[in-house]
Protein backbone atom coordinates (compact mmCIF):
# COMPACT_ATOMS: atom_id res chain seq x y z
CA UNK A 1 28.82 96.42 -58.13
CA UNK A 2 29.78 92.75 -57.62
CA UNK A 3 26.64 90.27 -57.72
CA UNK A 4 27.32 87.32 -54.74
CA UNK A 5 27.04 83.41 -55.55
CA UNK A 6 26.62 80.59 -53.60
CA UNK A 7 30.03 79.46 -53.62
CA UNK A 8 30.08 79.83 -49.89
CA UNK A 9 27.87 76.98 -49.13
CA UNK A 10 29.87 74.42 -51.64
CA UNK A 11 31.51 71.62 -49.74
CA UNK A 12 34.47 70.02 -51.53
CA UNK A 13 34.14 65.92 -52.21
CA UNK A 14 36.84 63.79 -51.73
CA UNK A 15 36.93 60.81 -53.95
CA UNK A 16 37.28 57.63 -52.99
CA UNK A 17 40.00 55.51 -54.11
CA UNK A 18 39.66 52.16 -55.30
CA UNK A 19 41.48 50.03 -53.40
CA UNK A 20 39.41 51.01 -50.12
CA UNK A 21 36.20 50.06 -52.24
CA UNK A 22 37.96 46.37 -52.80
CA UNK A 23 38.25 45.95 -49.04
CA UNK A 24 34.64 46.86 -48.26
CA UNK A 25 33.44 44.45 -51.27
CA UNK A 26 35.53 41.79 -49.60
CA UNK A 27 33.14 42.11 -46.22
CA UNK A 28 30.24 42.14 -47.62
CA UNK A 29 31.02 38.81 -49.42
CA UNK A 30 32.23 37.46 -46.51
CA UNK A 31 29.41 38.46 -44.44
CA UNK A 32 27.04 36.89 -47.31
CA UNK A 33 29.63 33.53 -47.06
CA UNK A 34 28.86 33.18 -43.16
CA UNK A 35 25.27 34.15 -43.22
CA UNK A 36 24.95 31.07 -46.36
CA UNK A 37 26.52 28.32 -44.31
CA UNK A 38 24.98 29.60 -40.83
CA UNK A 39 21.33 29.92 -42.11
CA UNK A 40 20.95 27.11 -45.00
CA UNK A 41 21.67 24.08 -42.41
CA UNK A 42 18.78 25.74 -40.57
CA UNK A 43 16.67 26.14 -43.59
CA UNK A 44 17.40 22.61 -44.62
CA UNK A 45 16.54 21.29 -41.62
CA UNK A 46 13.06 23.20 -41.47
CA UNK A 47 12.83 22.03 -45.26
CA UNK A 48 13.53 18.29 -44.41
CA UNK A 49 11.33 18.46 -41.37
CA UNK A 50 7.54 17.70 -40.93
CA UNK A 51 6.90 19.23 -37.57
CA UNK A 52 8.76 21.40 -35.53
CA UNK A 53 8.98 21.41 -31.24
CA UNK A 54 10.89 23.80 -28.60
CA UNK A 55 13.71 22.19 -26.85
CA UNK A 56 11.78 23.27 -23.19
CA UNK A 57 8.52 21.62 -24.42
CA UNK A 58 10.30 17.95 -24.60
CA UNK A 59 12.55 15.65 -22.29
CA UNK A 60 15.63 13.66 -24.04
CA UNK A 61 17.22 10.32 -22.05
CA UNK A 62 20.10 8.61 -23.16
CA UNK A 63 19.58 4.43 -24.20
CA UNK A 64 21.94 2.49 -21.75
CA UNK A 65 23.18 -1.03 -20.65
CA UNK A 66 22.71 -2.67 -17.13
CA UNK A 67 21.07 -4.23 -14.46
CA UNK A 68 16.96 -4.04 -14.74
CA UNK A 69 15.07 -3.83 -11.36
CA UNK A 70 11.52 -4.16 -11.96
CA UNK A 71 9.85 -3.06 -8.94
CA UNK A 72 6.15 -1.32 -7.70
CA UNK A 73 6.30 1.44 -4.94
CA UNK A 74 2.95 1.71 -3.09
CA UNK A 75 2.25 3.12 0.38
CA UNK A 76 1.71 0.79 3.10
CA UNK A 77 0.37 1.18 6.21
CA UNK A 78 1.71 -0.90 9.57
CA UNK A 79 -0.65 -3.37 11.44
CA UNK A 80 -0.19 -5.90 13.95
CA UNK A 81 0.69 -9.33 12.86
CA UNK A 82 -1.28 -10.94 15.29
CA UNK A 83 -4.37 -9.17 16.74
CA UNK A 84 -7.32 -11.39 17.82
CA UNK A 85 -10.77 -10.20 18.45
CA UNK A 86 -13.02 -11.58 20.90
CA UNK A 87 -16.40 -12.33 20.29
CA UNK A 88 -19.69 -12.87 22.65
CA UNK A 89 -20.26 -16.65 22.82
CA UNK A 90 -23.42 -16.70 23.83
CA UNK A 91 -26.40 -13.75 24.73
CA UNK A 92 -26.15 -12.21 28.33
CA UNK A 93 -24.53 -8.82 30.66
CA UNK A 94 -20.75 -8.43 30.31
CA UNK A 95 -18.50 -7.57 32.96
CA UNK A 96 -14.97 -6.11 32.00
CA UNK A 97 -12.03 -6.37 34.12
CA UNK A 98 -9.74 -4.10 32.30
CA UNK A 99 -9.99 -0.92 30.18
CA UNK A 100 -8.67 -0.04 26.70
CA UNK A 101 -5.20 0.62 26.40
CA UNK A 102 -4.23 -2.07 29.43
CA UNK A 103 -1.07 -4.23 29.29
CA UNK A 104 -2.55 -7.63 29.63
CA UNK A 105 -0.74 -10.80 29.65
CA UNK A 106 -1.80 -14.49 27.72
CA UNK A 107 -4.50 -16.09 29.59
CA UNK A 108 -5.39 -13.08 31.89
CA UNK A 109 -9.05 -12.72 32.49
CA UNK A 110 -10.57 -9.73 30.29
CA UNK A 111 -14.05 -10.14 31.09
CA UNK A 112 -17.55 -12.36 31.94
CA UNK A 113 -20.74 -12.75 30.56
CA UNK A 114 -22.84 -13.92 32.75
CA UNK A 115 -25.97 -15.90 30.89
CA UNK A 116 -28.94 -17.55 32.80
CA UNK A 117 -29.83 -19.40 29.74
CA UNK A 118 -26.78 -21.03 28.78
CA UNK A 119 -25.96 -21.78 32.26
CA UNK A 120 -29.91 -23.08 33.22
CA UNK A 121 -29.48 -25.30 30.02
CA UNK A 122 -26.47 -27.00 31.16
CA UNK A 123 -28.01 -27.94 34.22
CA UNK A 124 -31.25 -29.34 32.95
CA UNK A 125 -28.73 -31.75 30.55
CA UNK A 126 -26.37 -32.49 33.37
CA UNK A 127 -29.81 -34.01 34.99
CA UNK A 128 -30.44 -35.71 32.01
CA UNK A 129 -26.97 -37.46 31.74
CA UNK A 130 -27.17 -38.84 35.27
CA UNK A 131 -31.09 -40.23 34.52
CA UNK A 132 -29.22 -41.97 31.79
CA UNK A 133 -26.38 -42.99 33.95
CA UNK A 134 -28.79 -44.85 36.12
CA UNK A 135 -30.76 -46.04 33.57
CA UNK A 136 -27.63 -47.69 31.79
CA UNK A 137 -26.75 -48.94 35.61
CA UNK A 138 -30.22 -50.28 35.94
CA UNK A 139 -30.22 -52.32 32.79
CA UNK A 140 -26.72 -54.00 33.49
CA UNK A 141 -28.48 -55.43 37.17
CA UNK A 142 -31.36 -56.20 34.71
CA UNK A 143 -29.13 -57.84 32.09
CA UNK A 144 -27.25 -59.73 35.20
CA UNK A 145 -30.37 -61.02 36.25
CA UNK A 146 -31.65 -62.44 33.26
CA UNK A 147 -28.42 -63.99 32.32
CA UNK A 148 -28.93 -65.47 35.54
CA UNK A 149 -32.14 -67.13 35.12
CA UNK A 150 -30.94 -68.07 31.30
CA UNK A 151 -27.76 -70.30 32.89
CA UNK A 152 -30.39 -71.66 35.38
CA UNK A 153 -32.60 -72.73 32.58
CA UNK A 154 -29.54 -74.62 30.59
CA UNK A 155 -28.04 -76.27 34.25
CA UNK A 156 -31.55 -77.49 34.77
CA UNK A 157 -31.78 -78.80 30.96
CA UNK A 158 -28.63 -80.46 31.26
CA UNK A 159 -29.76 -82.37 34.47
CA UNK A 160 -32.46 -83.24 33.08
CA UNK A 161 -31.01 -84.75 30.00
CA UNK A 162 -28.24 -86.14 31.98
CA UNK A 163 -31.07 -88.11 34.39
CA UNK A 164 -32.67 -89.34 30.79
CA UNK A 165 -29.42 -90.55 29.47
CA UNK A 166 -29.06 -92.61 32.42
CA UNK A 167 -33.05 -93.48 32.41
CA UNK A 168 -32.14 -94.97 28.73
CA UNK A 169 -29.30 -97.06 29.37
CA UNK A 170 -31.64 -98.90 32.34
CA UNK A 171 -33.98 -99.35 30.11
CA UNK A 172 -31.09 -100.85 27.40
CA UNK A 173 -30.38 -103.63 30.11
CA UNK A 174 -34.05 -104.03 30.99
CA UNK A 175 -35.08 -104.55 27.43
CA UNK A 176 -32.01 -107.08 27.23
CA UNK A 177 -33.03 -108.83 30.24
CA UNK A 178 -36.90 -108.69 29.03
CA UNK A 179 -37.75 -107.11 32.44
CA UNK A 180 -39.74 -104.13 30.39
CA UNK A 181 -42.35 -103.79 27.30
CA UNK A 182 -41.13 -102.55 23.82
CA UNK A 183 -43.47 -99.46 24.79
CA UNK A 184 -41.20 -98.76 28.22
CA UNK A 185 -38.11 -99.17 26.11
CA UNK A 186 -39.29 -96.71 23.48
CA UNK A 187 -40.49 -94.09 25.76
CA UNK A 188 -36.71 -94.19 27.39
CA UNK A 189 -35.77 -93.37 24.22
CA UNK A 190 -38.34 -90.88 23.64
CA UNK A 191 -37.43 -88.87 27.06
CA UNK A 192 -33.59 -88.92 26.15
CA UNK A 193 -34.62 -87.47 22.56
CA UNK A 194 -37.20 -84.86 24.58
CA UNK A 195 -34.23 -83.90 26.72
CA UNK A 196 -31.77 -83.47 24.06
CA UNK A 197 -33.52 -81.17 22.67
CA UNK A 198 -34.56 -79.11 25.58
CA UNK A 199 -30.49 -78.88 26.33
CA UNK A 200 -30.10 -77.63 23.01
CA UNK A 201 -32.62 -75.04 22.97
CA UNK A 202 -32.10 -74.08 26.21
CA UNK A 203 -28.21 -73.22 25.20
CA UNK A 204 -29.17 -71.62 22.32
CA UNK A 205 -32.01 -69.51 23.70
CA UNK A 206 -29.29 -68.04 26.45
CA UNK A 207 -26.82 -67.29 24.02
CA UNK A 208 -29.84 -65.33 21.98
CA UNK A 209 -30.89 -63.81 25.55
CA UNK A 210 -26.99 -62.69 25.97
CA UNK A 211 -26.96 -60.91 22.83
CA UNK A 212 -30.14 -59.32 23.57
CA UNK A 213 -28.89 -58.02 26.95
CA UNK A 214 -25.74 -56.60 25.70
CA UNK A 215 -27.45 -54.75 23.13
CA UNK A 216 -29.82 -53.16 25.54
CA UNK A 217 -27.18 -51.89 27.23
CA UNK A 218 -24.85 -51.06 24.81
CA UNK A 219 -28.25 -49.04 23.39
CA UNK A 220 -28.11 -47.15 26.82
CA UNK A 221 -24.69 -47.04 27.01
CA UNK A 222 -25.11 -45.18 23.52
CA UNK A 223 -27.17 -42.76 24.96
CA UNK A 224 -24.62 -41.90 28.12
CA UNK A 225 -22.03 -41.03 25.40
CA UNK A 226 -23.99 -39.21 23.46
CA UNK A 227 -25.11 -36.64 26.52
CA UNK A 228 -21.87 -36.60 27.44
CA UNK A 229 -20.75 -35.10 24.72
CA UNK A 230 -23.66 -32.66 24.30
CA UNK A 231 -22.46 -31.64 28.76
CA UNK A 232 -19.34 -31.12 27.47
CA UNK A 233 -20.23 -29.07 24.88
CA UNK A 234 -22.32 -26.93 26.74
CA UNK A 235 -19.59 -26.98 29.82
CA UNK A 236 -17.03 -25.66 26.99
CA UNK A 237 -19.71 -22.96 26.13
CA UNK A 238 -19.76 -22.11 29.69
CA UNK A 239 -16.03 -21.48 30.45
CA UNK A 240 -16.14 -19.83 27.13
CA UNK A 241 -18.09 -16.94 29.25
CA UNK A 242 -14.75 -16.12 30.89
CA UNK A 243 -12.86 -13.93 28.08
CA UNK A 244 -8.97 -14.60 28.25
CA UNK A 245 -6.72 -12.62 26.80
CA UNK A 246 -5.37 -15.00 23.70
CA UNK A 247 -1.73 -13.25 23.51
CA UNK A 248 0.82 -10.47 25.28
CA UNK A 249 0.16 -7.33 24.07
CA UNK A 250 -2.69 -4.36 24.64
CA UNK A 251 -6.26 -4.09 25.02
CA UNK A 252 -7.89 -1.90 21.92
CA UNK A 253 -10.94 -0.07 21.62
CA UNK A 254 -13.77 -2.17 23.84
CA UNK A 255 -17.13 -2.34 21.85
CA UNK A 256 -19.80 -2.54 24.25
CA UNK A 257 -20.39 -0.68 27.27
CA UNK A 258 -19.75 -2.11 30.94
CA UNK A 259 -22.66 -4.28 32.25
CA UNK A 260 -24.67 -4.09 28.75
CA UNK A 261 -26.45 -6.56 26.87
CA UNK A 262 -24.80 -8.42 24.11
CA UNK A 263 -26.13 -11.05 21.33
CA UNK A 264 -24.49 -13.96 20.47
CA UNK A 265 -21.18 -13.78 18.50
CA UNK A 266 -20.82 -9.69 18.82
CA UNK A 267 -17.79 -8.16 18.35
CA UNK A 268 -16.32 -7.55 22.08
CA UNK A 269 -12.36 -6.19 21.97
CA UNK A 270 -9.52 -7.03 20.60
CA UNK A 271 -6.26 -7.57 21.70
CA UNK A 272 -3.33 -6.55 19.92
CA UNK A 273 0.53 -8.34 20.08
CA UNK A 274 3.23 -5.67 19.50
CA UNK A 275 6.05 -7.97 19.37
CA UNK A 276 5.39 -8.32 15.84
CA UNK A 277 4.24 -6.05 12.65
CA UNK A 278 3.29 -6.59 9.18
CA UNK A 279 2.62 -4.16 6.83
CA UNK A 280 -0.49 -3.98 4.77
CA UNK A 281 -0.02 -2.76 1.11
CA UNK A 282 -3.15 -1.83 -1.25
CA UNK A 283 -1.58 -3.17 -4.93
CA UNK A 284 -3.05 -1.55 -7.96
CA UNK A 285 -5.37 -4.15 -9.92
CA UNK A 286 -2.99 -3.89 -13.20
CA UNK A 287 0.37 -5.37 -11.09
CA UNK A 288 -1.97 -8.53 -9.31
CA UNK A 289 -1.26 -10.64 -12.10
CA UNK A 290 2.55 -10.30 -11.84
CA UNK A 291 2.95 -10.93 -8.02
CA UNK A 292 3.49 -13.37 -6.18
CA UNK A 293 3.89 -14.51 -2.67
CA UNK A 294 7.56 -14.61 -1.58
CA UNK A 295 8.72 -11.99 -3.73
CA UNK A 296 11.29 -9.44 -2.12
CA UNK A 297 10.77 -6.18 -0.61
CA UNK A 298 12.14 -3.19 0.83
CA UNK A 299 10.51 -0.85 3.42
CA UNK A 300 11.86 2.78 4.39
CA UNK A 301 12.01 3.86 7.60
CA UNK A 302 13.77 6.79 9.01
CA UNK A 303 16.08 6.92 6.35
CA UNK A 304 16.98 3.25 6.15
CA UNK A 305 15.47 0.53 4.06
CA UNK A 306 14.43 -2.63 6.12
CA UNK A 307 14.03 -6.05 4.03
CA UNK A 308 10.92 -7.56 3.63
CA UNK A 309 8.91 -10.20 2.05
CA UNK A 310 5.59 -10.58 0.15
CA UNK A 311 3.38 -13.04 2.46
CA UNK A 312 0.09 -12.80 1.40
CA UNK A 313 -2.06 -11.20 -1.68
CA UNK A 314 -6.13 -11.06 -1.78
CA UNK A 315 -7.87 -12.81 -4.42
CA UNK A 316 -10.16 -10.18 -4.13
CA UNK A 317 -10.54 -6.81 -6.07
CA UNK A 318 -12.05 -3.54 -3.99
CA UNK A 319 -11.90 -0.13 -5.37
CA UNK A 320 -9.27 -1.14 -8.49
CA UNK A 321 -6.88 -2.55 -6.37
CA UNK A 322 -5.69 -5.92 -4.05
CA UNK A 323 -4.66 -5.84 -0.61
CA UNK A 324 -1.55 -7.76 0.06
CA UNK A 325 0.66 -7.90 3.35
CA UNK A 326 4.62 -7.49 3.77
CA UNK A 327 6.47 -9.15 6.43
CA UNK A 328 10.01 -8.04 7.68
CA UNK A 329 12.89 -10.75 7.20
CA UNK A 330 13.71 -13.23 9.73
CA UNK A 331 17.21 -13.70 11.46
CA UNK A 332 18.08 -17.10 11.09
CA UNK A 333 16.46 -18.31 14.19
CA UNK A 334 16.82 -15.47 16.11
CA UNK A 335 13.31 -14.06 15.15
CA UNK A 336 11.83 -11.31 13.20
CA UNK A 337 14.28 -8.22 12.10
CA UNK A 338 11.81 -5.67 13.36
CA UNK A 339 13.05 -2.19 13.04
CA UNK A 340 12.31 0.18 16.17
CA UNK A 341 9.60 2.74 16.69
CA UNK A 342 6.80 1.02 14.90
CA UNK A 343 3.32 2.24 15.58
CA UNK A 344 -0.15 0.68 14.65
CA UNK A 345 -1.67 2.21 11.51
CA UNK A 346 1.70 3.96 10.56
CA UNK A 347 2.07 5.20 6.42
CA UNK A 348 5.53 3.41 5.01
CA UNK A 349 6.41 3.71 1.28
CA UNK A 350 7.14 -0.13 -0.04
CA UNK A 351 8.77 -1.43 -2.96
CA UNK A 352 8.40 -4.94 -4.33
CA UNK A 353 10.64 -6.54 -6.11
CA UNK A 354 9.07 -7.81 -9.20
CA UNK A 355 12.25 -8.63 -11.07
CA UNK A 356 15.64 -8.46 -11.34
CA UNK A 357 17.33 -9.03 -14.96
CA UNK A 358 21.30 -8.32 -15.81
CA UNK A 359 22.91 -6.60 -18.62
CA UNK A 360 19.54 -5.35 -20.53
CA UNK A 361 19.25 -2.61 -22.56
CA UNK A 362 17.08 0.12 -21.25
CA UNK A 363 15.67 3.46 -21.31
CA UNK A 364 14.30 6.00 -18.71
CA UNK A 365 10.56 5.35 -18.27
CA UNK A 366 7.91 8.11 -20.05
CA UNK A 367 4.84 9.20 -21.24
CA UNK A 368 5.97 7.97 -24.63
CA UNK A 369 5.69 4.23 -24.14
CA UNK A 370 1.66 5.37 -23.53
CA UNK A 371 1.59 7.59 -26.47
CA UNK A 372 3.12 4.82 -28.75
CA UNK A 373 1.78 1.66 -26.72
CA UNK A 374 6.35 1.11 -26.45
CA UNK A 375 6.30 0.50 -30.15
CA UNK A 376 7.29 4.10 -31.16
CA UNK A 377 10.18 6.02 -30.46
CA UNK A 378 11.94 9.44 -31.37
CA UNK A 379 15.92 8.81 -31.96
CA UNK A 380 17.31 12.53 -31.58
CA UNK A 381 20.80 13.64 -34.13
CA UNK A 382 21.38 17.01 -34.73
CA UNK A 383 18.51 18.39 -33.68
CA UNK A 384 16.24 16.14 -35.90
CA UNK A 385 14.26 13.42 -34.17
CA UNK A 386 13.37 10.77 -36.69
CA UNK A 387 10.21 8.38 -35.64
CA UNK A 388 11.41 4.71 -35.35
CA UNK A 389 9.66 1.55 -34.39
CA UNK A 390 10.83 0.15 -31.34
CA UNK A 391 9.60 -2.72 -29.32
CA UNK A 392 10.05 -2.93 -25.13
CA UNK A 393 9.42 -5.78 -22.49
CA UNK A 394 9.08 -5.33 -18.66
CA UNK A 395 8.52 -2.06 -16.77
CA UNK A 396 9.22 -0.79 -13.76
CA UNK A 397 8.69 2.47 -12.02
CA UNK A 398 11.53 4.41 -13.49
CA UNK A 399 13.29 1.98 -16.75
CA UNK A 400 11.83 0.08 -19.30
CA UNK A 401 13.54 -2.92 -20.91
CA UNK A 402 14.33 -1.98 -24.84
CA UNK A 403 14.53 -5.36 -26.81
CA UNK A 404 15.18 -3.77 -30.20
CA UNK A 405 15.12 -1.01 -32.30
CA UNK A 406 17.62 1.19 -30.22
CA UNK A 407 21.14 1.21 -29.22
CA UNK A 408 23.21 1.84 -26.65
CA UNK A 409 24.00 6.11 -26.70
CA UNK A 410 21.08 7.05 -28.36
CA UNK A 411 19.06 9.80 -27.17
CA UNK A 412 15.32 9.44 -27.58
CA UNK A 413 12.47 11.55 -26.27
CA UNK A 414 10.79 10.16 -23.40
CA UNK A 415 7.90 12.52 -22.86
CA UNK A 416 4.69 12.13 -24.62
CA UNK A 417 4.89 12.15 -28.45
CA UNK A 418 1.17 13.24 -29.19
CA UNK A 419 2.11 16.53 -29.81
CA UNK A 420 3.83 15.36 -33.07
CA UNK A 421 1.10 13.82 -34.81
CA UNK A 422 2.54 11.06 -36.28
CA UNK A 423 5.52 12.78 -38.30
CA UNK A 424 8.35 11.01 -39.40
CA UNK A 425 11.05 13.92 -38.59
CA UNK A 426 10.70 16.92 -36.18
CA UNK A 427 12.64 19.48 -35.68
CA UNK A 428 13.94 20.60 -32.18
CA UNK A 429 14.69 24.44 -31.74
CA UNK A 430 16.26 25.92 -29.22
């Protein structure tokens, strides 16, 4: 009996020769030769670096050369360049003649206050300048007549020493002839003395009275002016109750009701001119210092930028920020180059023209110049960024002026820094 083995489940091996295990020996080497010089530049960058970011967590710009605009975009908002308002100019009822919204034209009647007082007062001091005016008459007839009686009083003086001068020289040849006394003689001479000086006097006491007489009514005279003035006044204050419209243009939103009371200097309309618009900007308060009036402008409209100019800034700060006003470019003396379709309270983006420098060295504008107060910067080669000082100059909206540190080509990172905490190299993966 024959005993079975297992030889039928044997399997025969083929061996392997040797130059097939060369070949495979080869691969793996060179598989370990790529995987050294793919991996250790990695390694030795992670080695080298203190601090490692993603490439999507960052934002690179290139350092170039050129023309620096430094400029501040705010919104802007149109208004009328002239718009006057009317006030009340004295208390009484007002009576329109138009209604809000009407074309009017310059010096068209808008409306009437009519005001008992104002006019009752006039009156009264219209009386009072024509008691004056008669007084003032009254004192020239008075002055007349007492320069009158004063010319009387020096024709009669001079008579009288005319009639003494000739009483003296009779008594001259009397005394010669010894037809009178010593005592007749003397008295002669005492009458033509007495006379003398009653002429004098008499002369001097009408050229006193003159004076006199022309200051009383120059005093009165005084007086007339100064009434006058004070009916004039009051006759301005008067026609001031008839409201005329200042300029062209439309009537806005009327204050006070038809026929209702009104106090004295209350705001009654306004009237606005829509040949001409400005536009009013609100500046923040960190750009005040570095305006100024004049500067340039450019307002966008519809797709096209208008030219403008920087006419006025308030020395006053509300809510963080000053309000300044734009004004569109003239036309030689054609006028103002105001574009079409403007409307009265209308949002327009603005940019002012702070300054303009050529050939500067400059870099796209980030959150890095706040991280690093523009004295830091991250210069990125090979996928290191290596933390160098840097120091900048003017700003704008989307550049900032590089003065040294970098050069033209390099590539920095631009968005905020904070995230590296200081570190001197970081490594970007991707």
């Amino acid at each position: 009996m024959k005993i079975a083995d297992t030889s039928g489940q044997d399997t025969a091996v083929l061996k392997i020769s040797n130059s097939k295990t060369k070949w495979i020996a080869l691969g793996c080497i060179l598989i370990a030769w790529l995987a050294y010089f793919t991996i250790a530049p990695a390694i030795s960058k992670w080695s080298n670096s203190d601090a490692s970011v993603s490439a999507q967590r960052i934002r690179l710009a290139s350092v170039t050369r050129g023309d620096f605009v430094r400029d501040l975009s705010v919104q802007g908002r149109v208004v009328a360049a002239i718009s006057p308002k009317l006030y009340s100019p004295a208390q009484g009822t007002i009576s329109f003649y138009i209604d809000a919204g009407d074309t009017v034209i310059k010096g068209q009647i808008l409306a009437t206050i009519d005001s008992p007082e104002l006019s009752n007062q006039l009156k009264q001091e219209q009386s009072a300048l024509q008691r004056l005016q008669m007084e003032l008459d009254r004192q020239k007839i008075q002055s007349s007549k007492q320069a009158l009686v004063n010319q009387k009083a020096v024709d009669l003086a001079k008579v009288s020493l005319t009639a003494a001068d000739r009483e003296k020289r009779r008594a001259d040849k009397a005394f010669e002839s010894q037809s009178i006394s010593q005592i007749d003689f003397e008295k002669a001479q005492d009458d033509l003395q007495n006379a003398r000086l009653v002429s004098n006097h008499s002369v001097k006491d009408a050229e006193l009275n003159l004076e006199s007489l022309e200051f009383e009514v120059k005093t009165k005279r005084l007086f007339v002016e100064r009434q006058e003035l004070l009916v004039s006044e009051l006759s301005r204050q008067v026609d001031e109750l008839i409201l005329l419209s200042p300029v062209n243009g439309l009537v806005g939103n009327l204050s006070v009701e038809q026929k209702n009371q009104v106090a004295k200097n209350q705001s009654i309309l306004s009237v606005v001119d829509l040949s001409e618009f400005e536009i009013e900007v609100d500046i923040p308060e960190s750009y005040a210092d570095d305006l100024a009036i004049g500067m340039a402008a450019e307002i966008k409209l519809n797709g096209e930028t208008h030219l403008a100019k920087l006419i006025t800034i308030s020395p006053e700060i509300e809510n963080n920020q000053v309000t300044g006003r734009v004004r569109f470019n003239s036309v030689s003396d054609i006028g103002i180059n105001q574009p079409q379709g403007l409307r009265q309270n209308q949002r327009l983006t603005t940019r002012i023209l702070m300054e303009n420098k050529h050939d500067v060295l400059m870099v796209q504008r980030g959150q890095f110049l706040e991280t690093g107060n523009g004295r830091i910067a991250y210069i990125v080669k090979n996928d290191i960024a290596e933390r160098t000082p840097i120091s900048t100059g003017a700003r704008s909206l989307s550049s900032v002026e590089v003065l040294n540190g970098l050069s033209v080509g390099d590539t920095i990172i631009v968005s905020g820094t904070d995230q590296f905490k200081g570190a001197q190299s970081v490594l970007i993966t991707q």
